[in-house]
PDB file of N, CA and C in Angstrom:
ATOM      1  N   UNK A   1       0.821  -1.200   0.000  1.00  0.00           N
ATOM      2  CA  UNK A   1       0.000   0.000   0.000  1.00  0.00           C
ATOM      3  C   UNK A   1       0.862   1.261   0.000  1.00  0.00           C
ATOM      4  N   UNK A   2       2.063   1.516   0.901  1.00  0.00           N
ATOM      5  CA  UNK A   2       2.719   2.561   1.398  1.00  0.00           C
ATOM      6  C   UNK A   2       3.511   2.931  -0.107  1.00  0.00           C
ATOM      7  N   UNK A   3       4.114   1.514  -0.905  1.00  0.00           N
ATOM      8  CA  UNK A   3       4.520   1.631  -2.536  1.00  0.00           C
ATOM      9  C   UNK A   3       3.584   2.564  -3.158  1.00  0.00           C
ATOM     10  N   UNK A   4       2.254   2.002  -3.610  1.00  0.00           N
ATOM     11  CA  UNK A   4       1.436   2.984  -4.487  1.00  0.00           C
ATOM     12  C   UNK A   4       1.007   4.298  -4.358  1.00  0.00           C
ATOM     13  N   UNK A   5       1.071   4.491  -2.885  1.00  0.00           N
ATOM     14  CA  UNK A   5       1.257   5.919  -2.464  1.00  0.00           C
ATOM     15  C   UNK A   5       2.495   6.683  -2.500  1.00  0.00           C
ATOM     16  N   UNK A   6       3.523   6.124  -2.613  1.00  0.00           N
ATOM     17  CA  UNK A   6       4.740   6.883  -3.271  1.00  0.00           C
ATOM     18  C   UNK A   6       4.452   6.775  -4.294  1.00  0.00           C
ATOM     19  N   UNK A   7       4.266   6.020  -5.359  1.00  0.00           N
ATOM     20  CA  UNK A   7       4.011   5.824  -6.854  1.00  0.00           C
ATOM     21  C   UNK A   7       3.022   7.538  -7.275  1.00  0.00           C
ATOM     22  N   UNK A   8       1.672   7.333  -6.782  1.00  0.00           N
ATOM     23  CA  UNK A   8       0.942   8.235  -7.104  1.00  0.00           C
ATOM     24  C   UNK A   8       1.306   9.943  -6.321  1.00  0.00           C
ATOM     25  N   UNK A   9       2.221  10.019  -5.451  1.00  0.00           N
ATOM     26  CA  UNK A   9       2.701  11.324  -4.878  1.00  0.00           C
ATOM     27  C   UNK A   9       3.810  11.760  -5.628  1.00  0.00           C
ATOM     28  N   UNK A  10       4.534  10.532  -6.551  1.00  0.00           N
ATOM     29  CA  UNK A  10       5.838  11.254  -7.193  1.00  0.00           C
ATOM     30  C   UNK A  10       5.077  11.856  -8.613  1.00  0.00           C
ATOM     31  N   UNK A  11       3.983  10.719  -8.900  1.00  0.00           N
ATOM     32  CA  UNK A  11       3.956  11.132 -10.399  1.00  0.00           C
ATOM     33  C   UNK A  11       2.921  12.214  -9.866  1.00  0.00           C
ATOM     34  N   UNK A  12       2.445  12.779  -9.454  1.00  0.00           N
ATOM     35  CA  UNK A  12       1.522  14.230  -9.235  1.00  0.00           C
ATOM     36  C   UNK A  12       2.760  15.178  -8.995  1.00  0.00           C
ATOM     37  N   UNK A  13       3.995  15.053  -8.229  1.00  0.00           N
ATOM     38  CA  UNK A  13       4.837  16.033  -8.354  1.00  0.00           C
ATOM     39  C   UNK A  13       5.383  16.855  -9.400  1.00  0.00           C
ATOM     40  N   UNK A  14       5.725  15.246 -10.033  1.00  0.00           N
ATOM     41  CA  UNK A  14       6.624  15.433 -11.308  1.00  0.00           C
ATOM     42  C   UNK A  14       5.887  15.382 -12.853  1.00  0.00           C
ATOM     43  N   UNK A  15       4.510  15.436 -12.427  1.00  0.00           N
ATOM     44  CA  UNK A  15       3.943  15.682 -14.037  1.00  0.00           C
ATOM     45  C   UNK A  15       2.888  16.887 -13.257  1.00  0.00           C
ATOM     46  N   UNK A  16       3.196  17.488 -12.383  1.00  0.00           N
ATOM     47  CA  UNK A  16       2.588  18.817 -12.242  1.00  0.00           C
ATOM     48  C   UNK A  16       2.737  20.487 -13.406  1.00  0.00           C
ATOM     49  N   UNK A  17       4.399  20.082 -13.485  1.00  0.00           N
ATOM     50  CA  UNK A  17       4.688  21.459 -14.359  1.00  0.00           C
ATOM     51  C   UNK A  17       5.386  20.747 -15.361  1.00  0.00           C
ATOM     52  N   UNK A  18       5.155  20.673 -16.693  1.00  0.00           N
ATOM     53  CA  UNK A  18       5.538  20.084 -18.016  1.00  0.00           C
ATOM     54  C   UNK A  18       5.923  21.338 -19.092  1.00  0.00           C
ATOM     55  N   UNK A  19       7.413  21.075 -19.490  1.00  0.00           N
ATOM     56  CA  UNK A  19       7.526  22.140 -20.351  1.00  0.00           C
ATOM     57  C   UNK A  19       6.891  21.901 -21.783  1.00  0.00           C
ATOM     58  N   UNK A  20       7.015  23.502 -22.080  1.00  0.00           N
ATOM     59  CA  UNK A  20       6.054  23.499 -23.535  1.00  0.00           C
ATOM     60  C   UNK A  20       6.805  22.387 -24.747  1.00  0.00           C
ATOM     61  N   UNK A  21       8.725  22.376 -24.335  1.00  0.00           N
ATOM     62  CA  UNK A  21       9.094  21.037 -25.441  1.00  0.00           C
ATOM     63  C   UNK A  21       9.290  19.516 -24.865  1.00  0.00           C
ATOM     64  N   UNK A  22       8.388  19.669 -24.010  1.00  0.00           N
ATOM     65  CA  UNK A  22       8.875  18.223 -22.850  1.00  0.00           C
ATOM     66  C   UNK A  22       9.663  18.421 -22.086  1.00  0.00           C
ATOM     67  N   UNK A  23      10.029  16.909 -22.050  1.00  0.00           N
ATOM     68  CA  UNK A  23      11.041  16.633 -20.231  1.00  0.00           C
ATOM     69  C   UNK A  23      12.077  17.059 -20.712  1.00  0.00           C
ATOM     70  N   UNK A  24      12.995  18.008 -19.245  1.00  0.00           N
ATOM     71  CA  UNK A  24      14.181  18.368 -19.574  1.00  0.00           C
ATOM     72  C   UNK A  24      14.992  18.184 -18.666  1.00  0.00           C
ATOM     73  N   UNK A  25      16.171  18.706 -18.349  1.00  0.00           N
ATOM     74  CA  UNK A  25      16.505  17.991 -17.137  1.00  0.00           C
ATOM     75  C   UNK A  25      15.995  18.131 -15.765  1.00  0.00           C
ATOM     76  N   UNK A  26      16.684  17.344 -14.895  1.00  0.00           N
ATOM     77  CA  UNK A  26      15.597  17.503 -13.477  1.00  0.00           C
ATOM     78  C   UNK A  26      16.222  18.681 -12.726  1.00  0.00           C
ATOM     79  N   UNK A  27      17.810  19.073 -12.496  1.00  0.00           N
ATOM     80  CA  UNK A  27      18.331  19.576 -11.595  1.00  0.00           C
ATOM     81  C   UNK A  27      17.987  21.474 -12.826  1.00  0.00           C
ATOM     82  N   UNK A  28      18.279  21.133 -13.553  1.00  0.00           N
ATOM     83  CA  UNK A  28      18.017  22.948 -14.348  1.00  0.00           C
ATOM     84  C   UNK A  28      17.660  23.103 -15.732  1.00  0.00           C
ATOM     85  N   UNK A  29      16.859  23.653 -15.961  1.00  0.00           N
ATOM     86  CA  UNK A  29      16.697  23.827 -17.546  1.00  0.00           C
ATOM     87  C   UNK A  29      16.551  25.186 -17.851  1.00  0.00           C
ATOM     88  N   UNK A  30      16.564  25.977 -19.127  1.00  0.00           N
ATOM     89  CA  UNK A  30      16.840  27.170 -19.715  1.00  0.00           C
ATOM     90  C   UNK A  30      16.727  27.385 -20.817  1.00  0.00           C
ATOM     91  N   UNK A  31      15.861  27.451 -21.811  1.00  0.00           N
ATOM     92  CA  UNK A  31      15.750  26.956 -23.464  1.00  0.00           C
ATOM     93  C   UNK A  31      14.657  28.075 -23.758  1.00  0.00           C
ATOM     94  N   UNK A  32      14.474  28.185 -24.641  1.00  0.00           N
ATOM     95  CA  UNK A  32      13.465  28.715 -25.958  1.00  0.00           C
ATOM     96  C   UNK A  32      13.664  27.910 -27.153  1.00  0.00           C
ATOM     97  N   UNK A  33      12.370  27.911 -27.516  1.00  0.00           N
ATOM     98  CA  UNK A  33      12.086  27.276 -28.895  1.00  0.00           C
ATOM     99  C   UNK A  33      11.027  27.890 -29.676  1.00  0.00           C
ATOM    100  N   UNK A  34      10.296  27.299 -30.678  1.00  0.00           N
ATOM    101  CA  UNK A  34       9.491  27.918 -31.700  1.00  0.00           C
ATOM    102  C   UNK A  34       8.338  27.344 -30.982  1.00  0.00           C
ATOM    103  N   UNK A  35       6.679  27.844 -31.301  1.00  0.00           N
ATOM    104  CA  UNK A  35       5.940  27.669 -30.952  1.00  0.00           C
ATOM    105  C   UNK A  35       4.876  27.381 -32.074  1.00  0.00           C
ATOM    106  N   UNK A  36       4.698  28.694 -32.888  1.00  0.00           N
ATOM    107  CA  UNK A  36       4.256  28.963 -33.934  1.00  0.00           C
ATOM    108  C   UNK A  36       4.458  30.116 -34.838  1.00  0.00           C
ATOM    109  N   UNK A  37       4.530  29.255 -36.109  1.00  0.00           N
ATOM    110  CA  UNK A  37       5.055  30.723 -37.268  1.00  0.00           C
ATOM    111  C   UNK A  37       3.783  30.605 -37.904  1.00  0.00           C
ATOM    112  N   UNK A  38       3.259  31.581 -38.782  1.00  0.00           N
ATOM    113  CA  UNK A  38       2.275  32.427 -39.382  1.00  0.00           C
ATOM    114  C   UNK A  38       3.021  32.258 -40.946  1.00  0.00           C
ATOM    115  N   UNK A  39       2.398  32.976 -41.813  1.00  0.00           N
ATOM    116  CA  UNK A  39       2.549  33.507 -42.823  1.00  0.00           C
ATOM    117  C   UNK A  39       2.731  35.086 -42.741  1.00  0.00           C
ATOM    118  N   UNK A  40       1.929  36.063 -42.130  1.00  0.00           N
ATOM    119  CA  UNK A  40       2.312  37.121 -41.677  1.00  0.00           C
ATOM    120  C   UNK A  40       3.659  37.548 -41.545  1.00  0.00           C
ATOM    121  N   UNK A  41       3.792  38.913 -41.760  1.00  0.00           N
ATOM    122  CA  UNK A  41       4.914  39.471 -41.370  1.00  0.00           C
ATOM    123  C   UNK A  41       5.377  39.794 -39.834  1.00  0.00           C
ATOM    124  N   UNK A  42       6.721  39.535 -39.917  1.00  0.00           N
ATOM    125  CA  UNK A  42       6.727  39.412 -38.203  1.00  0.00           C
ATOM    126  C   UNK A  42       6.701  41.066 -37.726  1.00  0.00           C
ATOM    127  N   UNK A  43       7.057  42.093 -38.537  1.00  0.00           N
ATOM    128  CA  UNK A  43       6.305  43.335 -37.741  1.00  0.00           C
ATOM    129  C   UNK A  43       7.166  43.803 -36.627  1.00  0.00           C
ATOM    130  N   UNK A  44       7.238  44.798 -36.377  1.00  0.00           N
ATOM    131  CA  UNK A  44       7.898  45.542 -35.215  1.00  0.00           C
ATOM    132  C   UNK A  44       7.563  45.384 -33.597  1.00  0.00           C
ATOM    133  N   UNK A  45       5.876  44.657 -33.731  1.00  0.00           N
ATOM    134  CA  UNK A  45       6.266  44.925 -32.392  1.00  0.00           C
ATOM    135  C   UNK A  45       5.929  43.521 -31.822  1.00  0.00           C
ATOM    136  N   UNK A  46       6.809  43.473 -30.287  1.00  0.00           N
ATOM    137  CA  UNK A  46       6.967  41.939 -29.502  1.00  0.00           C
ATOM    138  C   UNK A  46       6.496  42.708 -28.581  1.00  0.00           C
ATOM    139  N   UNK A  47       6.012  41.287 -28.091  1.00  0.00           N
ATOM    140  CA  UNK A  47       5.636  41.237 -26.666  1.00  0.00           C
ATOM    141  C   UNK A  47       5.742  39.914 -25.470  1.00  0.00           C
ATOM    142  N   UNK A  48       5.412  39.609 -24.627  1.00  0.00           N
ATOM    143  CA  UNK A  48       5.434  38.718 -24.095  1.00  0.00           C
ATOM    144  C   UNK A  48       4.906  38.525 -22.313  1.00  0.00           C
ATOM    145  N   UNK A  49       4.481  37.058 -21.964  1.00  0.00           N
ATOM    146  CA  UNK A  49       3.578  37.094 -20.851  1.00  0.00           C
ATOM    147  C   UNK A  49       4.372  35.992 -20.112  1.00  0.00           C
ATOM    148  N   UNK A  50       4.546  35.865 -18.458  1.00  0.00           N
ATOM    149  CA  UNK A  50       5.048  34.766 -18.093  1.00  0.00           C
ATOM    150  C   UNK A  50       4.184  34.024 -17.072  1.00  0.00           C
ATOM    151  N   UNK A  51       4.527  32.920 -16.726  1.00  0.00           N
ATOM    152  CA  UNK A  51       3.311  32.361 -15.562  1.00  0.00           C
ATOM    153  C   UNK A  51       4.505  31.983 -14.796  1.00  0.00           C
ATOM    154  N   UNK A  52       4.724  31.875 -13.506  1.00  0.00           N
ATOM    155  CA  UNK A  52       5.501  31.674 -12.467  1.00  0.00           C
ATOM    156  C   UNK A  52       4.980  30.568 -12.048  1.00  0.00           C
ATOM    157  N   UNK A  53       5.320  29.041 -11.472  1.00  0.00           N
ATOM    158  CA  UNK A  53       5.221  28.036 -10.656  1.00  0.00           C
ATOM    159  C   UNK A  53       5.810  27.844  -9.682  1.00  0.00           C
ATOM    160  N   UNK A  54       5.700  27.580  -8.309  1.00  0.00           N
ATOM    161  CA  UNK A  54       6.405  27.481  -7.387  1.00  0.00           C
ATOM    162  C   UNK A  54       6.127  26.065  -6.565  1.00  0.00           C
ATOM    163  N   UNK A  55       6.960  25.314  -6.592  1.00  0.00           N
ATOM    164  CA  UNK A  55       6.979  23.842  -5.976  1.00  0.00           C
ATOM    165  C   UNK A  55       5.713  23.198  -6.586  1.00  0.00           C
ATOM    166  N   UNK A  56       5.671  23.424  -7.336  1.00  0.00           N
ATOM    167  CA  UNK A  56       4.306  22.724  -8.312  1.00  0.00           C
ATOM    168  C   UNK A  56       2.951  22.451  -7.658  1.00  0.00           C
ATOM    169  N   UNK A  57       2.781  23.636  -7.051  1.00  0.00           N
ATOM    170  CA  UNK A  57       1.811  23.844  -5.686  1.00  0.00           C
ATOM    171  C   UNK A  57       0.946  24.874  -6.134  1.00  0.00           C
ATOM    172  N   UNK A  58       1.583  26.044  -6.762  1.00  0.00           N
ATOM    173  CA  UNK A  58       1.040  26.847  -7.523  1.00  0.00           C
ATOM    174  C   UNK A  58       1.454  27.859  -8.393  1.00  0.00           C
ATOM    175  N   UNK A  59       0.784  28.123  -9.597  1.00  0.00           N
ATOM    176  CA  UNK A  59       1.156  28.995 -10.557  1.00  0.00           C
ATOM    177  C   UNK A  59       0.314  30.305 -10.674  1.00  0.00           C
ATOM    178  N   UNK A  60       1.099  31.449 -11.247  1.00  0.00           N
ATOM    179  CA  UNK A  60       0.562  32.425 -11.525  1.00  0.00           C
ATOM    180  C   UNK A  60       0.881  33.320 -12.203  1.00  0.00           C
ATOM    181  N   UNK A  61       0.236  34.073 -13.152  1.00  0.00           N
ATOM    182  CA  UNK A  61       0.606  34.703 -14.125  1.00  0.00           C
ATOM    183  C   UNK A  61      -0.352  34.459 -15.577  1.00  0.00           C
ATOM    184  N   UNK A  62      -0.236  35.337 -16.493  1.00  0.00           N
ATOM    185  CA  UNK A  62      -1.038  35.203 -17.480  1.00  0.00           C
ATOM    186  C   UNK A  62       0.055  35.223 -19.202  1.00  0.00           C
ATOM    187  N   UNK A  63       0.078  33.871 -19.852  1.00  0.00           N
ATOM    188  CA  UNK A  63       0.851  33.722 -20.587  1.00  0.00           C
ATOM    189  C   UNK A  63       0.019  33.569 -21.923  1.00  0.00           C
ATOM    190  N   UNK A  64      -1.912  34.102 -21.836  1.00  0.00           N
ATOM    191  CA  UNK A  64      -2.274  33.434 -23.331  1.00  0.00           C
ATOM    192  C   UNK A  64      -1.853  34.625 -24.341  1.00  0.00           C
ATOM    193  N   UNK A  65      -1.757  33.649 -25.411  1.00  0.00           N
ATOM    194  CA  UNK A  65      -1.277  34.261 -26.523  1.00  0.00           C
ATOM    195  C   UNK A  65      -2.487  35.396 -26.567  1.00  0.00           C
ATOM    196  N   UNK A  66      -3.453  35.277 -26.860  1.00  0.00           N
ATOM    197  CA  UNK A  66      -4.875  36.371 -27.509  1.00  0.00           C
ATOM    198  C   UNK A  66      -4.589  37.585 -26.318  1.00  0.00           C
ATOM    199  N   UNK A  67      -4.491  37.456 -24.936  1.00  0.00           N
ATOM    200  CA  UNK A  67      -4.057  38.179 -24.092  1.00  0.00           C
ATOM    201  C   UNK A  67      -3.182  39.260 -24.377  1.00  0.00           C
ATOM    202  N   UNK A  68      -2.363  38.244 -24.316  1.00  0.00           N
ATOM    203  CA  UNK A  68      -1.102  39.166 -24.691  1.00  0.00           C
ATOM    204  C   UNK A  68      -0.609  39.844 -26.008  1.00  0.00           C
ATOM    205  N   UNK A  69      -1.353  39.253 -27.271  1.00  0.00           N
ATOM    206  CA  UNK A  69      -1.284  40.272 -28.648  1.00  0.00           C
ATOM    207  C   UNK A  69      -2.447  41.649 -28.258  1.00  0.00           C
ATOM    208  N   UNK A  70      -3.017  41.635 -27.489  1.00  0.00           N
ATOM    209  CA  UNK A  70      -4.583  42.413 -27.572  1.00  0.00           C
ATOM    210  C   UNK A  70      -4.008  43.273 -26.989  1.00  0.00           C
ATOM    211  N   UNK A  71      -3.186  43.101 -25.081  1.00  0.00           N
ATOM    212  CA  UNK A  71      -2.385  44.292 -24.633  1.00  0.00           C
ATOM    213  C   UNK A  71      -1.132  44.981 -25.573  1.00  0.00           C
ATOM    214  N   UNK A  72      -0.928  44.220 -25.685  1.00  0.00           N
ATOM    215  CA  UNK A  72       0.340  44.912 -27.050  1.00  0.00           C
ATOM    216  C   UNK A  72      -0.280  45.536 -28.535  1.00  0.00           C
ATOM    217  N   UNK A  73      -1.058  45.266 -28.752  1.00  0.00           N
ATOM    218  CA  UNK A  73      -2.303  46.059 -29.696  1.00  0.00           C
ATOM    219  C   UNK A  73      -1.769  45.243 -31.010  1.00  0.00           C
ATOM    220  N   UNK A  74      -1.531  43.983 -31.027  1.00  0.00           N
ATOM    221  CA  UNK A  74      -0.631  43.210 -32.415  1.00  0.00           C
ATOM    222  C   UNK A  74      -2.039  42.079 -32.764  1.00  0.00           C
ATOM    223  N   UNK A  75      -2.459  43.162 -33.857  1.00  0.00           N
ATOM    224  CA  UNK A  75      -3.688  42.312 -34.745  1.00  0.00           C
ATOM    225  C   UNK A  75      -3.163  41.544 -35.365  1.00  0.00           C
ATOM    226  N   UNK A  76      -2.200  40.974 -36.010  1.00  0.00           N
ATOM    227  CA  UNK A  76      -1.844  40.038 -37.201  1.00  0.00           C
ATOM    228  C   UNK A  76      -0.484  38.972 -36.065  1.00  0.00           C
ATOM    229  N   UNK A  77      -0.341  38.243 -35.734  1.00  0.00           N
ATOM    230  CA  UNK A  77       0.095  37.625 -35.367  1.00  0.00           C
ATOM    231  C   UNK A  77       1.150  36.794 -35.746  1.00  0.00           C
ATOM    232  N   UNK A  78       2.760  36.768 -35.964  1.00  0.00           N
ATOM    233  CA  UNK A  78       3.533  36.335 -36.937  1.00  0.00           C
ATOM    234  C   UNK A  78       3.852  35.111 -36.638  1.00  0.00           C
ATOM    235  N   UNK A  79       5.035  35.462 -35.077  1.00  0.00           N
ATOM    236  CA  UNK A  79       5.440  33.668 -34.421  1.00  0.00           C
ATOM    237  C   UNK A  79       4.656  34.306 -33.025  1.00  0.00           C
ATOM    238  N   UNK A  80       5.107  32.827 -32.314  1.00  0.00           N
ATOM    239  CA  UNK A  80       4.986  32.507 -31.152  1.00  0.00           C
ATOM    240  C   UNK A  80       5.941  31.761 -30.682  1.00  0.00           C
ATOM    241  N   UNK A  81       6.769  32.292 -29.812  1.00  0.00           N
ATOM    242  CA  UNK A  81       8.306  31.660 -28.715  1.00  0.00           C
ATOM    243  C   UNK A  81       7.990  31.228 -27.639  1.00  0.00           C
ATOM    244  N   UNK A  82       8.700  30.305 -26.950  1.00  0.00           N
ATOM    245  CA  UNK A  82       8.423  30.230 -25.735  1.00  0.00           C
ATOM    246  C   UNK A  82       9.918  30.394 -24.808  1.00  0.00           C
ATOM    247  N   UNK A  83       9.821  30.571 -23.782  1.00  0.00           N
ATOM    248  CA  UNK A  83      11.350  30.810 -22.932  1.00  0.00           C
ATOM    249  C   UNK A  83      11.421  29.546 -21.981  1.00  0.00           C
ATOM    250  N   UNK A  84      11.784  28.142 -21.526  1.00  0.00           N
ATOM    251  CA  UNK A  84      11.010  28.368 -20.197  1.00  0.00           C
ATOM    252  C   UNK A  84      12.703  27.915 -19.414  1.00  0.00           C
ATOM    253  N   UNK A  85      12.157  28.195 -17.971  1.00  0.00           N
ATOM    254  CA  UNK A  85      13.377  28.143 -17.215  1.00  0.00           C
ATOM    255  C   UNK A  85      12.445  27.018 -15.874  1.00  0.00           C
ATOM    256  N   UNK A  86      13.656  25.855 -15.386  1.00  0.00           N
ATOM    257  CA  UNK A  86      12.955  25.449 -14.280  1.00  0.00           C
ATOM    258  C   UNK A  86      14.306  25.055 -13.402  1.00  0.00           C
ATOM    259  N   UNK A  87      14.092  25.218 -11.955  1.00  0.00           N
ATOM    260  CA  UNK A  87      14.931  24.386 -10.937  1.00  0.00           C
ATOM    261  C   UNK A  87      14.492  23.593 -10.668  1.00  0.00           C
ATOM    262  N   UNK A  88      15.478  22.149  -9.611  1.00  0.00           N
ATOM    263  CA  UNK A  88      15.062  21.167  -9.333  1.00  0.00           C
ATOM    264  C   UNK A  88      13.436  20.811  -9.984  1.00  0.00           C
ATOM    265  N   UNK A  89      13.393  20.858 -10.947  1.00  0.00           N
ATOM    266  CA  UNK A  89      12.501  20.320 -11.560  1.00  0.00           C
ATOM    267  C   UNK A  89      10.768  20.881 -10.771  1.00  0.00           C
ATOM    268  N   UNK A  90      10.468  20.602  -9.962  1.00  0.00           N
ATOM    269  CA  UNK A  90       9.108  21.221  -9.152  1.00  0.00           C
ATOM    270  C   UNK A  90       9.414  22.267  -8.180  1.00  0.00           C
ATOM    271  N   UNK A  91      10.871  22.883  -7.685  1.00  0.00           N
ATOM    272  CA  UNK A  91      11.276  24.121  -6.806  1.00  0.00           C
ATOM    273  C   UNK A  91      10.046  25.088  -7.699  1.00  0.00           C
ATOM    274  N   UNK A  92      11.111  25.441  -8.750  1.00  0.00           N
ATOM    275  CA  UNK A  92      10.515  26.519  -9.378  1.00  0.00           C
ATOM    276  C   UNK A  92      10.351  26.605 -11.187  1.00  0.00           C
ATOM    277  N   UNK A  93       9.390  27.435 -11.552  1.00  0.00           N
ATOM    278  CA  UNK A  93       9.283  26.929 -13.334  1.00  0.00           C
ATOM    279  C   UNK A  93       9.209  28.167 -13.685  1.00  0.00           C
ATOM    280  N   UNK A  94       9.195  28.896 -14.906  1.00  0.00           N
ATOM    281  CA  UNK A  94       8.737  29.844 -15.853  1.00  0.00           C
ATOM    282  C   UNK A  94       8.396  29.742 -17.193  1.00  0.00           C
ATOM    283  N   UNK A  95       7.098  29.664 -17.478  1.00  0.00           N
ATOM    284  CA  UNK A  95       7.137  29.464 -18.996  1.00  0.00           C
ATOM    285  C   UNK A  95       6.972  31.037 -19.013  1.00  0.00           C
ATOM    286  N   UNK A  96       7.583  31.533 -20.625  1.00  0.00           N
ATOM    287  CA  UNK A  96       7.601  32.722 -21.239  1.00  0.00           C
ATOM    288  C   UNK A  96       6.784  32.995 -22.527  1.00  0.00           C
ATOM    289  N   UNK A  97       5.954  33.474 -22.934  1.00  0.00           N
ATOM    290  CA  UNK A  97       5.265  33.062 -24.264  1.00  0.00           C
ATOM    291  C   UNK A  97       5.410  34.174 -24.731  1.00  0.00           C
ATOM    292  N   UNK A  98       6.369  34.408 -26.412  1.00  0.00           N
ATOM    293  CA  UNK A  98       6.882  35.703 -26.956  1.00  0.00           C
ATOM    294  C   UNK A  98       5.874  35.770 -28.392  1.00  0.00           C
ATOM    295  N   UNK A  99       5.051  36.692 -28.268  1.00  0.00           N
ATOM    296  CA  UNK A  99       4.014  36.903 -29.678  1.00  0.00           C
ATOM    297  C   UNK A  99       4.739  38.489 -30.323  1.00  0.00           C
ATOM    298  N   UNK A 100       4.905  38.295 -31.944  1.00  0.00           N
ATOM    299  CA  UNK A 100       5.538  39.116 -32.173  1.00  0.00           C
ATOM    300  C   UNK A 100       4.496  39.073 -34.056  1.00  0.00           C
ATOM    301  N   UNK A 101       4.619  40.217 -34.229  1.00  0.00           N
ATOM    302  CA  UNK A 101       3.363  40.813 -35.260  1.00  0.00           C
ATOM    303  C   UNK A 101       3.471  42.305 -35.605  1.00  0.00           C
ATOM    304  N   UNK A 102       2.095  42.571 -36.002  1.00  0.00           N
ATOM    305  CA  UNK A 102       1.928  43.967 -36.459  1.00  0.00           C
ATOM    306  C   UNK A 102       0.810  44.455 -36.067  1.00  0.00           C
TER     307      UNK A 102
END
């Protein structure tokens, strides 16, 4: 019994915060990648939104894309980046979501 309850407490830890390109390492990660490209021109202006996680207990912050082109006033939408950074894997996370347009 005391097994499956470690079983089901690790995997709720460790599939709590999942990066946007998958598993990365456990002790630090630090990357950007592509998200989505457009046909659009990528346009002058960027922007970007982050969500903060802390011990995979809780997150906060506002990272949607429609959000964040609408405050930045970017009607046409070119790419979409992401940043993300994590410690010990559930300490702490950041996804970054970079929308860049016209």
């Amino acid at each position: 019994m005391a097994n499956r309850f470690l079983i089901l407490l690790l995997s709720l830890f460790l599939g709590a915060c999942v990066s946007p390109g998958g598993s990365g390492g456990f002790l630090f990660n630090n990357y950007e990648g592509p998200f989505l490209i457009t046909s659009n021109p990528t346009g002058a202006r960027r922007a970007e939104g982050t969500v903060h996680c802390f011990l995979a207990l809780g997150c906060i912050g506002n990272a949607g894309v429609g959000t964040i082109a609408k405050n930045a006033q970017i009607n046409k939408i070119a790419t979409v980046d992401y940043q993300y950074l994590s410690v010990l894997t559930i300490l702490y996370t950041s996804t970054t979501i970079i929308v860049t347009g016209e």
